[in-house]
PDB file of N, CA and C in Angstrom:
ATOM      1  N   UNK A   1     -22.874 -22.915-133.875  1.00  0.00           N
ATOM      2  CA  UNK A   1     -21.621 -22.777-134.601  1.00  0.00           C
ATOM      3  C   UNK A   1     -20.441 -23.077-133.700  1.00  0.00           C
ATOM      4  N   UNK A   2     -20.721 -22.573-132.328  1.00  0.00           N
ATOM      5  CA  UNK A   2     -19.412 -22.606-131.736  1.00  0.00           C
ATOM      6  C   UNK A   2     -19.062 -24.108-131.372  1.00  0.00           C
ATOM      7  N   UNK A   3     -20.366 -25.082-131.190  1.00  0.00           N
ATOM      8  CA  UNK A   3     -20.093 -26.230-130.833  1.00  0.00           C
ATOM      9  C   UNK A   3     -19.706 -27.223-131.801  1.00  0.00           C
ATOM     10  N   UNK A   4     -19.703 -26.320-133.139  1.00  0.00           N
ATOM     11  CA  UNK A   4     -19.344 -27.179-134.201  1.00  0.00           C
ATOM     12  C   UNK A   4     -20.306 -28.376-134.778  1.00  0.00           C
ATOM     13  N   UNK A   5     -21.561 -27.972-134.600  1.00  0.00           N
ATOM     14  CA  UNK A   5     -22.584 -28.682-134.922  1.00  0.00           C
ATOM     15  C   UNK A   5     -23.612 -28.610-135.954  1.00  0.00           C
ATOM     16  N   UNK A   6     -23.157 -27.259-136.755  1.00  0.00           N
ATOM     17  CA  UNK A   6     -23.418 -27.337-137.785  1.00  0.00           C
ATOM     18  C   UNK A   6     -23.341 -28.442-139.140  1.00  0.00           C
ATOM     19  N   UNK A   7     -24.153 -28.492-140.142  1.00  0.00           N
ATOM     20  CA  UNK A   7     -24.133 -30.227-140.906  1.00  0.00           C
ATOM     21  C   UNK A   7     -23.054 -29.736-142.193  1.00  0.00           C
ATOM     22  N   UNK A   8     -22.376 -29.151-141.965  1.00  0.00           N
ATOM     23  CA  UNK A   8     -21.114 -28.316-142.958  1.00  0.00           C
ATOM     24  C   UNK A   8     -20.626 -29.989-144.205  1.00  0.00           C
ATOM     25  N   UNK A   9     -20.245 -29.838-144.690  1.00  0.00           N
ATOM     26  CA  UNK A   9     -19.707 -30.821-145.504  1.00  0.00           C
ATOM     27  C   UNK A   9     -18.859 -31.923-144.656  1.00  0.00           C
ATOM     28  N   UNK A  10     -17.562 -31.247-143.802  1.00  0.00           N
ATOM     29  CA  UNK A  10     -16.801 -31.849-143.332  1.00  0.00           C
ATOM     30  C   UNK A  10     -17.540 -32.437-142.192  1.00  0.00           C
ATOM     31  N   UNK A  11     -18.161 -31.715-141.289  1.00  0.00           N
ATOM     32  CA  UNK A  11     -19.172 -32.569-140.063  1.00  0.00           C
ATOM     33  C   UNK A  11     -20.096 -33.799-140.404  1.00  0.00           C
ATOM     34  N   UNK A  12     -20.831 -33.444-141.726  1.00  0.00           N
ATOM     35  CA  UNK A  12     -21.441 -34.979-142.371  1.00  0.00           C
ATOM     36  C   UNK A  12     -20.757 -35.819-142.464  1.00  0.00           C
ATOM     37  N   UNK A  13     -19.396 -35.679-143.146  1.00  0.00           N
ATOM     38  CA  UNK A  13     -18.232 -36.484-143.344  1.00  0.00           C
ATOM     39  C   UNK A  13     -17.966 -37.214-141.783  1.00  0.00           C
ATOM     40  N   UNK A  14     -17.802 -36.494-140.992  1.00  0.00           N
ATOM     41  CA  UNK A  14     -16.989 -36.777-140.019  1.00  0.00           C
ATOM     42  C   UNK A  14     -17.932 -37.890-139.391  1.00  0.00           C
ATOM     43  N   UNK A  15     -19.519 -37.732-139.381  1.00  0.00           N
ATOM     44  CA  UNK A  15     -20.570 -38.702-139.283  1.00  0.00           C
ATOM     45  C   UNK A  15     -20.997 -39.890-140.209  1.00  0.00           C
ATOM     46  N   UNK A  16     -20.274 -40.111-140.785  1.00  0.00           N
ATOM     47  CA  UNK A  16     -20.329 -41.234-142.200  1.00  0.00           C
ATOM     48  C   UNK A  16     -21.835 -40.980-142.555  1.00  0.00           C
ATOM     49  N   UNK A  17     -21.797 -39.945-142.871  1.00  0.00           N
ATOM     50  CA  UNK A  17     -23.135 -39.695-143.936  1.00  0.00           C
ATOM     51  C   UNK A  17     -22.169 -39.072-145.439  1.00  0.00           C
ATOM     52  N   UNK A  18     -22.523 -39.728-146.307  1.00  0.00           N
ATOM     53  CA  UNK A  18     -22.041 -39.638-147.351  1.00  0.00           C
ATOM     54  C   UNK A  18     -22.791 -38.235-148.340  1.00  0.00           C
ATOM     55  N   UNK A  19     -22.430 -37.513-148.293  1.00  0.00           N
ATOM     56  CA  UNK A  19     -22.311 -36.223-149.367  1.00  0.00           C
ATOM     57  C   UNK A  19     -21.957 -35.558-150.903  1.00  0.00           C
ATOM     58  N   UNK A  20     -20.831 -36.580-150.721  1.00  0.00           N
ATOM     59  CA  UNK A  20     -20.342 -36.514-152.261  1.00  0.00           C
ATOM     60  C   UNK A  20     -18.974 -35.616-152.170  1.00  0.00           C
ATOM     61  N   UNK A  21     -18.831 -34.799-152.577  1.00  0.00           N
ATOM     62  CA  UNK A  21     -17.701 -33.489-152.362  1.00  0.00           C
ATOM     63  C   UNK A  21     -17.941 -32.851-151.263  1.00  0.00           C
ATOM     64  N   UNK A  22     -17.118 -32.680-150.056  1.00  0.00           N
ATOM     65  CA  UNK A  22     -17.163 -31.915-149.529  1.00  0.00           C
ATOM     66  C   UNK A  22     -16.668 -30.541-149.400  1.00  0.00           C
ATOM     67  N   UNK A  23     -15.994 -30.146-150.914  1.00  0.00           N
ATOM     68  CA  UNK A  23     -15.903 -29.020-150.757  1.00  0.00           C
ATOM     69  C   UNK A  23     -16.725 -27.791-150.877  1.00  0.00           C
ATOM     70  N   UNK A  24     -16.211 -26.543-150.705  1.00  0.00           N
ATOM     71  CA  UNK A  24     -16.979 -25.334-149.917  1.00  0.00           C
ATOM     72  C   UNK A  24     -17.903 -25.377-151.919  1.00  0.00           C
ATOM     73  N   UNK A  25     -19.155 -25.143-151.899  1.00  0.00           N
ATOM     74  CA  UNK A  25     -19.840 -24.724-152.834  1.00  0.00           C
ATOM     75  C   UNK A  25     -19.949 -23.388-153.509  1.00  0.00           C
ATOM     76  N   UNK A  26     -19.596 -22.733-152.226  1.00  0.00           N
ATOM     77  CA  UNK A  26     -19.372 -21.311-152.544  1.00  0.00           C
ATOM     78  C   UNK A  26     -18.175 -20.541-153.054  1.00  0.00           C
ATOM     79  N   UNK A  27     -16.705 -21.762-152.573  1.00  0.00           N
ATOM     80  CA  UNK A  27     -15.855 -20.944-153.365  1.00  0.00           C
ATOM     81  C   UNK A  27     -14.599 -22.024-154.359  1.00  0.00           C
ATOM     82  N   UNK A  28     -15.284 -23.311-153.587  1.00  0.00           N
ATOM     83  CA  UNK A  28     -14.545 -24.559-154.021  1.00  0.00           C
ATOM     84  C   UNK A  28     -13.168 -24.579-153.862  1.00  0.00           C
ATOM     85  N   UNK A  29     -12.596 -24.039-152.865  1.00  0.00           N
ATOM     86  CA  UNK A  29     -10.880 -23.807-152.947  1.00  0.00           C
ATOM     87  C   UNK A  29     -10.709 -24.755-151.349  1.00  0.00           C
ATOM     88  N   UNK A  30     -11.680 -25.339-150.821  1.00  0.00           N
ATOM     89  CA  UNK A  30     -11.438 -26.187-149.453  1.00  0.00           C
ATOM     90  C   UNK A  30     -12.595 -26.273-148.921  1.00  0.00           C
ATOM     91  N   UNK A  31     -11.937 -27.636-147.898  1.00  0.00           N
ATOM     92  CA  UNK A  31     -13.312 -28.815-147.876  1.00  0.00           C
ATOM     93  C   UNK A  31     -14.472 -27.711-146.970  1.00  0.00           C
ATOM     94  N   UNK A  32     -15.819 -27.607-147.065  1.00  0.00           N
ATOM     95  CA  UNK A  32     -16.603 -26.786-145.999  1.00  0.00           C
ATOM     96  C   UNK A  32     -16.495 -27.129-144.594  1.00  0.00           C
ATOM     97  N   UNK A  33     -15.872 -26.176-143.645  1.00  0.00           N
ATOM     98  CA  UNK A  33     -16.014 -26.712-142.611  1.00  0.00           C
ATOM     99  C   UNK A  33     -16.570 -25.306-141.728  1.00  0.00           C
ATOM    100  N   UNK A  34     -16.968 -25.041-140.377  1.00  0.00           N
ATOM    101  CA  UNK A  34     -17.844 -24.154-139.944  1.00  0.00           C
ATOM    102  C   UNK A  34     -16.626 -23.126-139.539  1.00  0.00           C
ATOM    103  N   UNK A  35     -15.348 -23.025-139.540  1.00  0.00           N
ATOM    104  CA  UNK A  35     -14.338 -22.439-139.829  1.00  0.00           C
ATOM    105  C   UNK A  35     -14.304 -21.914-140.917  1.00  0.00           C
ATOM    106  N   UNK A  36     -14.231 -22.523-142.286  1.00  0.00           N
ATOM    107  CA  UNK A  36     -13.776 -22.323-143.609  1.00  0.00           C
ATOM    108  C   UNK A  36     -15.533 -21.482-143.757  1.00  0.00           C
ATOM    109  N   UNK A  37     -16.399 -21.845-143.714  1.00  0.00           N
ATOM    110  CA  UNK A  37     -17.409 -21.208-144.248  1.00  0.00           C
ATOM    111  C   UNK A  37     -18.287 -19.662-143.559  1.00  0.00           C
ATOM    112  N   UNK A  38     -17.459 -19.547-142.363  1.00  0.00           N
ATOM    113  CA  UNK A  38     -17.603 -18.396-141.563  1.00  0.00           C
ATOM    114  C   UNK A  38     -17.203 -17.852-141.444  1.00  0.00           C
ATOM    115  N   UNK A  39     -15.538 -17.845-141.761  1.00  0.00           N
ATOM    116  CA  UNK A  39     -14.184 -16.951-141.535  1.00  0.00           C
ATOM    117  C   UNK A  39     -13.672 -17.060-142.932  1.00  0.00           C
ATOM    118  N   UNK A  40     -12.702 -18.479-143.128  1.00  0.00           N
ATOM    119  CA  UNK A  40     -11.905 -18.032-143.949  1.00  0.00           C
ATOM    120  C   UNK A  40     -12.826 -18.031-145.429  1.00  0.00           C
ATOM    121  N   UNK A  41     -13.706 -18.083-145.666  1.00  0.00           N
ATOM    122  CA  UNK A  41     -14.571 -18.153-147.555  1.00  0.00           C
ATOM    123  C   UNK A  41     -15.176 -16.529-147.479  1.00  0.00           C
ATOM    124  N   UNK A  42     -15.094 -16.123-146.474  1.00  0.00           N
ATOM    125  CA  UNK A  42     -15.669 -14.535-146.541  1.00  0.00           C
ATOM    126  C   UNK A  42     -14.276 -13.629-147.247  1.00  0.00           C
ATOM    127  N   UNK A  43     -13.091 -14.147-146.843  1.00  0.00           N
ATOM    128  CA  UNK A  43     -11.560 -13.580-147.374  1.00  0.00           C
ATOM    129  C   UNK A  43     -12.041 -12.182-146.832  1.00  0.00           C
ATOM    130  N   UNK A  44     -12.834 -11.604-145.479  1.00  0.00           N
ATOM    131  CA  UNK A  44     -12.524 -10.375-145.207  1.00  0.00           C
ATOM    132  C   UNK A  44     -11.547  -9.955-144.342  1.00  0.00           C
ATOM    133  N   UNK A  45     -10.385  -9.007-144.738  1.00  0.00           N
ATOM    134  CA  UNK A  45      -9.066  -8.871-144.495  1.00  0.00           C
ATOM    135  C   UNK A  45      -9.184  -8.361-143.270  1.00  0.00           C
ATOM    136  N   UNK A  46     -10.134  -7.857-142.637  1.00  0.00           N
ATOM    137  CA  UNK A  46     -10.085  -6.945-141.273  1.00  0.00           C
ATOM    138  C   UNK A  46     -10.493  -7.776-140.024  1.00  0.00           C
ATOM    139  N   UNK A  47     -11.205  -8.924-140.111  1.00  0.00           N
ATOM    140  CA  UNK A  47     -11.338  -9.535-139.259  1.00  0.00           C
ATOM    141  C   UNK A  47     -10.051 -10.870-139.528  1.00  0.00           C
ATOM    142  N   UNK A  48      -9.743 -10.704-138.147  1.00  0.00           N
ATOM    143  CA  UNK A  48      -8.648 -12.129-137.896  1.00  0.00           C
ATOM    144  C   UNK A  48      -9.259 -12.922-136.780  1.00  0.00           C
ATOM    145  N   UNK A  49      -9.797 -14.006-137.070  1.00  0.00           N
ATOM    146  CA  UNK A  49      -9.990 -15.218-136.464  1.00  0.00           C
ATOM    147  C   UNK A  49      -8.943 -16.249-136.444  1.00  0.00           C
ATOM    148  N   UNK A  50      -9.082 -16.925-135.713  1.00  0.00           N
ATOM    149  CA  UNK A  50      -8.059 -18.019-135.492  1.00  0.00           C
ATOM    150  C   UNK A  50      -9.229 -19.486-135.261  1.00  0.00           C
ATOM    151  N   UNK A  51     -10.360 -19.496-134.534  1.00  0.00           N
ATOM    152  CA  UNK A  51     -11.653 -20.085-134.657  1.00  0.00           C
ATOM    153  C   UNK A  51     -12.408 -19.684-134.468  1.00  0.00           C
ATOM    154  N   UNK A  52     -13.459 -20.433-134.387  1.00  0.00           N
ATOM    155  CA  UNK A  52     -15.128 -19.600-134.862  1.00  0.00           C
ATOM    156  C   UNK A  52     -15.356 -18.565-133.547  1.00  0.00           C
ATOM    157  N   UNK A  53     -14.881 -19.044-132.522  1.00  0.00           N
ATOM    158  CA  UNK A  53     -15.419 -18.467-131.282  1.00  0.00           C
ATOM    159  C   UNK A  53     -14.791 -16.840-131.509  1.00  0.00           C
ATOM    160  N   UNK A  54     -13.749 -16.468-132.067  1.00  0.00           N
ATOM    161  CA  UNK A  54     -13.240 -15.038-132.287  1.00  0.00           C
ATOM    162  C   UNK A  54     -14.072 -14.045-132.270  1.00  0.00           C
ATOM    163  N   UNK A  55     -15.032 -14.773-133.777  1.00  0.00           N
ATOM    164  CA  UNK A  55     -15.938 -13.380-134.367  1.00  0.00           C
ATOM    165  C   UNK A  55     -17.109 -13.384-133.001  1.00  0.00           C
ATOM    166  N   UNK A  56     -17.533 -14.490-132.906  1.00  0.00           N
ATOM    167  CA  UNK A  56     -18.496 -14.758-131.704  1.00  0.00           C
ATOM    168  C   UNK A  56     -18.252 -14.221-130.446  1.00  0.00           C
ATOM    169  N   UNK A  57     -16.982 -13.940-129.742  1.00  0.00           N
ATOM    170  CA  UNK A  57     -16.882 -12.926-128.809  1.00  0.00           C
ATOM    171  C   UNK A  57     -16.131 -11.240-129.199  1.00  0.00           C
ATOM    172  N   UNK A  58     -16.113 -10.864-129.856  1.00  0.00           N
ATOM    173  CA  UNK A  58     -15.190  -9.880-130.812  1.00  0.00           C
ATOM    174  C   UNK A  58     -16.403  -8.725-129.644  1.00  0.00           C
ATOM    175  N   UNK A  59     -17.730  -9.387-129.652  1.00  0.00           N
ATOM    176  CA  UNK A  59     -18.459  -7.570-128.795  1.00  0.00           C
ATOM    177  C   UNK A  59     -17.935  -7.419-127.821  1.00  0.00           C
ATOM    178  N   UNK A  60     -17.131  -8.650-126.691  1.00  0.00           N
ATOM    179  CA  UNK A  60     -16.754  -8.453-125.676  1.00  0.00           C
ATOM    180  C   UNK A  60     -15.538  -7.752-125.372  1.00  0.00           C
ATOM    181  N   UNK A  61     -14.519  -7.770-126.548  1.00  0.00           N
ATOM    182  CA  UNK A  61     -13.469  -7.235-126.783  1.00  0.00           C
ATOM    183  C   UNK A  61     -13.104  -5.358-127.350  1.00  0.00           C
ATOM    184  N   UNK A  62     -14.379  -4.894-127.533  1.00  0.00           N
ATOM    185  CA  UNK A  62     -14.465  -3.565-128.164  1.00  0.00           C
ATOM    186  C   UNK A  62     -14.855  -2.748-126.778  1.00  0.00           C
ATOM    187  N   UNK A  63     -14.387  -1.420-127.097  1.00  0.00           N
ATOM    188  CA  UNK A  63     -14.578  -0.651-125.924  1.00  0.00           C
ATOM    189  C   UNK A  63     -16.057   0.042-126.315  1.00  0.00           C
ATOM    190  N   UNK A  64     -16.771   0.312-125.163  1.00  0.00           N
ATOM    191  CA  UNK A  64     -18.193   1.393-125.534  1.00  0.00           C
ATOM    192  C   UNK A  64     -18.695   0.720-124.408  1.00  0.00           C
ATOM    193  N   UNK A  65     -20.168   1.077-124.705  1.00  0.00           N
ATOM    194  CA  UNK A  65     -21.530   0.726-124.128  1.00  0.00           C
ATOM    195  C   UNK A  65     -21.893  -0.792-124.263  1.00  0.00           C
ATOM    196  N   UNK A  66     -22.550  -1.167-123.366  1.00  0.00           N
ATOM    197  CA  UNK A  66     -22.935  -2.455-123.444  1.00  0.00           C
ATOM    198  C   UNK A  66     -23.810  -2.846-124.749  1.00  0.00           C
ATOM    199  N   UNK A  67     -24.812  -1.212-124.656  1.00  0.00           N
ATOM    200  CA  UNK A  67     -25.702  -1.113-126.158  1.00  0.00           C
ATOM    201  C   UNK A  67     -24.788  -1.052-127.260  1.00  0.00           C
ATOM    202  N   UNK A  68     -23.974  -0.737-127.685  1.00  0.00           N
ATOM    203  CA  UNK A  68     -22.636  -0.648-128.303  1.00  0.00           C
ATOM    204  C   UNK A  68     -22.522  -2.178-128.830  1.00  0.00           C
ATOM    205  N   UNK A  69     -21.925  -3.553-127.638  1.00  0.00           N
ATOM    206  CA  UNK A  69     -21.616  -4.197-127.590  1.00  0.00           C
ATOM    207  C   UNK A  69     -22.246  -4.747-128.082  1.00  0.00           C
ATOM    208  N   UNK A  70     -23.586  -4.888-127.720  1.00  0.00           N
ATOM    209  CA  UNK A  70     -25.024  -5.786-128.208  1.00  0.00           C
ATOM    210  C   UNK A  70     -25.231  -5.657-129.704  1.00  0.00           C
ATOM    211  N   UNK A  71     -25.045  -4.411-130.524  1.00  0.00           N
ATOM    212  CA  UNK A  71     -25.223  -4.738-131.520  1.00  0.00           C
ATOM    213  C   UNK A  71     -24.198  -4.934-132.350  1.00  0.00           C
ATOM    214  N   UNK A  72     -22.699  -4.695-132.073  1.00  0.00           N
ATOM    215  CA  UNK A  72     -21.972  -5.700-132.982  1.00  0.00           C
ATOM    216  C   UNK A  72     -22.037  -7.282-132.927  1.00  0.00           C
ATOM    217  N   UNK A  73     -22.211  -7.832-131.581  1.00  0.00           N
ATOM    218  CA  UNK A  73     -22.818  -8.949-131.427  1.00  0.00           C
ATOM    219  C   UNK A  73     -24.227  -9.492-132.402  1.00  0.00           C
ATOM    220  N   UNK A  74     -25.101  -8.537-132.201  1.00  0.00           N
ATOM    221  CA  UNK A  74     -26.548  -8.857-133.555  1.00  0.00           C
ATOM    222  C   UNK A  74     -25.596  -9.082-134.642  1.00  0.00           C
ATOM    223  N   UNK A  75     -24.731  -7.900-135.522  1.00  0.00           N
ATOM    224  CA  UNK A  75     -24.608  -7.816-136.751  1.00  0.00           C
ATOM    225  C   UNK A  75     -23.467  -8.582-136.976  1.00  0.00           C
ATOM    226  N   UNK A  76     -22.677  -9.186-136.013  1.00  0.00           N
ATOM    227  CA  UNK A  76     -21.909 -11.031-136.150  1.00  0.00           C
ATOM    228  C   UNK A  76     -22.944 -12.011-136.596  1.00  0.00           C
ATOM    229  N   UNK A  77     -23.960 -12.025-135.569  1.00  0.00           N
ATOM    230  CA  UNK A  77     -24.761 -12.811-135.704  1.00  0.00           C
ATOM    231  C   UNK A  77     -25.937 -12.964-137.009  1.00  0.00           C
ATOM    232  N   UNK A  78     -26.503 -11.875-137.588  1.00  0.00           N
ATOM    233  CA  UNK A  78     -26.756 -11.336-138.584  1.00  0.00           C
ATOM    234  C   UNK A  78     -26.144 -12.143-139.828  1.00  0.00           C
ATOM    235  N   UNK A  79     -24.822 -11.651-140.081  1.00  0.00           N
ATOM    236  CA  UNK A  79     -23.519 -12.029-140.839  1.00  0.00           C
ATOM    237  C   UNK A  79     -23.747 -13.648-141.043  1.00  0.00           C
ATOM    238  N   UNK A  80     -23.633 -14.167-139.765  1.00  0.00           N
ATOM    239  CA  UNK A  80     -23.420 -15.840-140.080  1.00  0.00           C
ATOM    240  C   UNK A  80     -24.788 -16.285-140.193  1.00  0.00           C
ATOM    241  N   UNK A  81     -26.100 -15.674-139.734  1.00  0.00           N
ATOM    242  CA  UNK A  81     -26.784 -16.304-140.598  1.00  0.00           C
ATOM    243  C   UNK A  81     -27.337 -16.342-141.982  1.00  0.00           C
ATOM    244  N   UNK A  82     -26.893 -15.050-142.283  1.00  0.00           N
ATOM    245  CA  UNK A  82     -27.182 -15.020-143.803  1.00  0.00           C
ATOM    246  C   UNK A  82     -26.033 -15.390-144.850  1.00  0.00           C
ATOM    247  N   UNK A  83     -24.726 -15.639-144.253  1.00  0.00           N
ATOM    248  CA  UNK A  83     -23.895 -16.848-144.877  1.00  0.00           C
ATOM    249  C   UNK A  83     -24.598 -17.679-145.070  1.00  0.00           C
ATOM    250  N   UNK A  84     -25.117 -18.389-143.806  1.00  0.00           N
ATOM    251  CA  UNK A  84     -25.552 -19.973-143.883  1.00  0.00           C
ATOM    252  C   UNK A  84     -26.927 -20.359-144.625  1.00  0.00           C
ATOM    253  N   UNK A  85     -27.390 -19.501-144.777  1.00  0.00           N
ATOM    254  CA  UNK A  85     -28.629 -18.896-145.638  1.00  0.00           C
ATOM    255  C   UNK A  85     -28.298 -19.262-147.250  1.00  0.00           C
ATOM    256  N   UNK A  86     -27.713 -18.505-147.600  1.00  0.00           N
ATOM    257  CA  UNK A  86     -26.737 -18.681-148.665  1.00  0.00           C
ATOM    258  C   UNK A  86     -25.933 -19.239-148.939  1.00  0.00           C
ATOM    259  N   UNK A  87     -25.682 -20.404-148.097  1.00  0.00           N
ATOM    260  CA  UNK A  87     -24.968 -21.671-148.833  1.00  0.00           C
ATOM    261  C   UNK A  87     -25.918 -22.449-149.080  1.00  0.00           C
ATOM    262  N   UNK A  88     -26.950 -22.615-147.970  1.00  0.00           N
ATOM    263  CA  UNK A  88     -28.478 -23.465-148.332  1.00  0.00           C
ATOM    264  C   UNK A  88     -28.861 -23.002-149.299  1.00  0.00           C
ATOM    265  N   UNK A  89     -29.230 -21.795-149.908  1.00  0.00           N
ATOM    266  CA  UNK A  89     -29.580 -21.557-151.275  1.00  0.00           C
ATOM    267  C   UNK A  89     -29.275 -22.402-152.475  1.00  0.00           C
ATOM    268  N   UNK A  90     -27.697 -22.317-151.964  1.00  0.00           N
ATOM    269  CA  UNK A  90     -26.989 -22.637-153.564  1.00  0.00           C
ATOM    270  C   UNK A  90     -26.843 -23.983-153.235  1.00  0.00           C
ATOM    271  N   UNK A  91     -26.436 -24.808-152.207  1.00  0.00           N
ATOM    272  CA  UNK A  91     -26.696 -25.947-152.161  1.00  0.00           C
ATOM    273  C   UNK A  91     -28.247 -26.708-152.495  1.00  0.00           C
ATOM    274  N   UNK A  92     -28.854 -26.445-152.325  1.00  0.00           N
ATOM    275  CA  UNK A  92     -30.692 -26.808-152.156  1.00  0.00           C
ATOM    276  C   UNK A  92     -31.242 -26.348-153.078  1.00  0.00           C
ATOM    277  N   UNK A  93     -31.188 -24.909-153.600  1.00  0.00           N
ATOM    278  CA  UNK A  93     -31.736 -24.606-154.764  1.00  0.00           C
ATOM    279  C   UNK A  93     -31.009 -24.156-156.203  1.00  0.00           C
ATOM    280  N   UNK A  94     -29.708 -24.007-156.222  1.00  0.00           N
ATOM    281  CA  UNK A  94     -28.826 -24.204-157.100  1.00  0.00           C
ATOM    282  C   UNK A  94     -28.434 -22.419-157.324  1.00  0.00           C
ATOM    283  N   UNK A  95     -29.208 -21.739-156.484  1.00  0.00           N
ATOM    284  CA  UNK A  95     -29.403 -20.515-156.633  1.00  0.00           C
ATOM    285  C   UNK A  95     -27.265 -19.432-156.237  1.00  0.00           C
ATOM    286  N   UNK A  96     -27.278 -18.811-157.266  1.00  0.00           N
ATOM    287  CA  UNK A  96     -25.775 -18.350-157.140  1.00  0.00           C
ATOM    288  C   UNK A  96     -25.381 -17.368-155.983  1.00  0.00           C
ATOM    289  N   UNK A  97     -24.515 -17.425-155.136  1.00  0.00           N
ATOM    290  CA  UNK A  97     -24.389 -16.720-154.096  1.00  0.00           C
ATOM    291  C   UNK A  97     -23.596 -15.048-155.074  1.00  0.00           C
ATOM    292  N   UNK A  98     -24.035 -14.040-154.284  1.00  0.00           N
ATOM    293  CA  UNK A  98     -23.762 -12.382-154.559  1.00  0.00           C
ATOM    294  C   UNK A  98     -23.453 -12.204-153.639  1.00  0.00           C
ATOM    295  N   UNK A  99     -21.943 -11.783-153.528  1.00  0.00           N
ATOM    296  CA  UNK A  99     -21.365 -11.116-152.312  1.00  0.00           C
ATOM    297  C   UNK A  99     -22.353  -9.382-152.303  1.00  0.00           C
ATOM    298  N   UNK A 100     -22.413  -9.051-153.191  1.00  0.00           N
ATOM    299  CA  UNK A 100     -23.366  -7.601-152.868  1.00  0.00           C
ATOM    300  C   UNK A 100     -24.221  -8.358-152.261  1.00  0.00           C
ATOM    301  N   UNK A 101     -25.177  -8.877-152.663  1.00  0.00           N
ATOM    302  CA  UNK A 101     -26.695  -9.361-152.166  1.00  0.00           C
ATOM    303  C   UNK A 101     -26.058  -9.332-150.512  1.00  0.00           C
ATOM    304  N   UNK A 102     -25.184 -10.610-150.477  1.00  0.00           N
ATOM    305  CA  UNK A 102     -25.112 -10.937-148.360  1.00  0.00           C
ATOM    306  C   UNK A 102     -24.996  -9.718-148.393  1.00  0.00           C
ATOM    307  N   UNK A 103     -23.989  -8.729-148.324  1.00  0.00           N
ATOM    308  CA  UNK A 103     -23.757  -7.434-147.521  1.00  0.00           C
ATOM    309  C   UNK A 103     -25.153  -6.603-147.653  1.00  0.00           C
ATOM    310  N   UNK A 104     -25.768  -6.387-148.935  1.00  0.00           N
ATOM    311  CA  UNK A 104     -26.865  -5.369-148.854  1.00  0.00           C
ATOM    312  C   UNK A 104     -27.914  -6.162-147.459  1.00  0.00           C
ATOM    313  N   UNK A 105     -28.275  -7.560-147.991  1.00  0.00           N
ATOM    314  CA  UNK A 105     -29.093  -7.871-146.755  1.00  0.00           C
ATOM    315  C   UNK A 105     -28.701  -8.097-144.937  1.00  0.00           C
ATOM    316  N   UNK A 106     -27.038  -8.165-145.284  1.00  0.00           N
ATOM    317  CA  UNK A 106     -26.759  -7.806-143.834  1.00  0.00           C
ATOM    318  C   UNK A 106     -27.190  -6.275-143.506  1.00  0.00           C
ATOM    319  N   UNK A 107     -27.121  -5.382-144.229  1.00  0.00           N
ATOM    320  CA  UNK A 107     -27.074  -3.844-143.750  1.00  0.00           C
ATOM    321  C   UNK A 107     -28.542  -3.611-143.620  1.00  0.00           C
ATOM    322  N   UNK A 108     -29.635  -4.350-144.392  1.00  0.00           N
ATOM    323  CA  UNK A 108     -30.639  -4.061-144.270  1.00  0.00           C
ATOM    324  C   UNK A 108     -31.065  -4.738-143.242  1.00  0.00           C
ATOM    325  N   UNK A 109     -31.313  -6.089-142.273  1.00  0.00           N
ATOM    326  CA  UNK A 109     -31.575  -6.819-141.263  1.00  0.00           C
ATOM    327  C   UNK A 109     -30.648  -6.056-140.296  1.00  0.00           C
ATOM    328  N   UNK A 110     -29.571  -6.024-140.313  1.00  0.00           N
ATOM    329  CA  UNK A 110     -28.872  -4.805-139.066  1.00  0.00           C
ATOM    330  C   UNK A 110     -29.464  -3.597-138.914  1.00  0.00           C
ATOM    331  N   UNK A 111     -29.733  -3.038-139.869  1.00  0.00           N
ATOM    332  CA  UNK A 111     -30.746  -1.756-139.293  1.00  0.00           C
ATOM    333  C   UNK A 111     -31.894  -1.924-138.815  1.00  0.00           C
ATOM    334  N   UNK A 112     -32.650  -3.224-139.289  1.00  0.00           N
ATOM    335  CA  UNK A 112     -33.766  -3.483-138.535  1.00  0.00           C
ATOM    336  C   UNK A 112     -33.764  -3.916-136.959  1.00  0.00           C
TER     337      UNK A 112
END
């Protein structure tokens, strides 16, 4: 993610592989890009990113334990893959994204 190498709409684009629309599938209000589909399409008000790398170092920035640290780091990590999970769904299988569903299965894979 951080290298921006994800195959997001706008990165295909940017590779002249042709896609069709590149906008976000999930909320259709702007083109998908690994910005727009990690930060800003979540619209969660408590995290402020500015780019992807934010949420991606955010454990280094909290005070505690290193064990502390490590698992807000998992449950970032957690987070963006079951975004990206769920855009492949609905892209690939037409299947509708549930903001309950991501959060219940983030809380359930974070406790694991």
């Amino acid at each position: 993610m951080e290298l921006d190498r994800i195959a997001t709409g706008e990165a295909l684009r940017k590779r002249n592989i042709q896609v069709g629309d590149s906008l976000c599938r999930m909320c259709g209000s702007d083109e998908e890009s690994v910005y727009h589909l990690f930060i800003a399409c979540c619209k969660i008000p408590s995290i402020f990113a500015f780019s992807i790398k934010d949420p991606l170092d955010v454990h280094m920035t909290i005070s505690g334990s290193e064990k502390k640290k490590m698992a807000v780091q998992g449950v970032i990590r957690i987070a963006c893959w079951i975004l990206w999970r769920a855009r492949n769904n609905l892209l690939f299988s037409d299947k509708p994204v549930r903001i309950d569903s991501i959060v219940s299965e983030i809380k359930a894979l974070g406790f694991l």
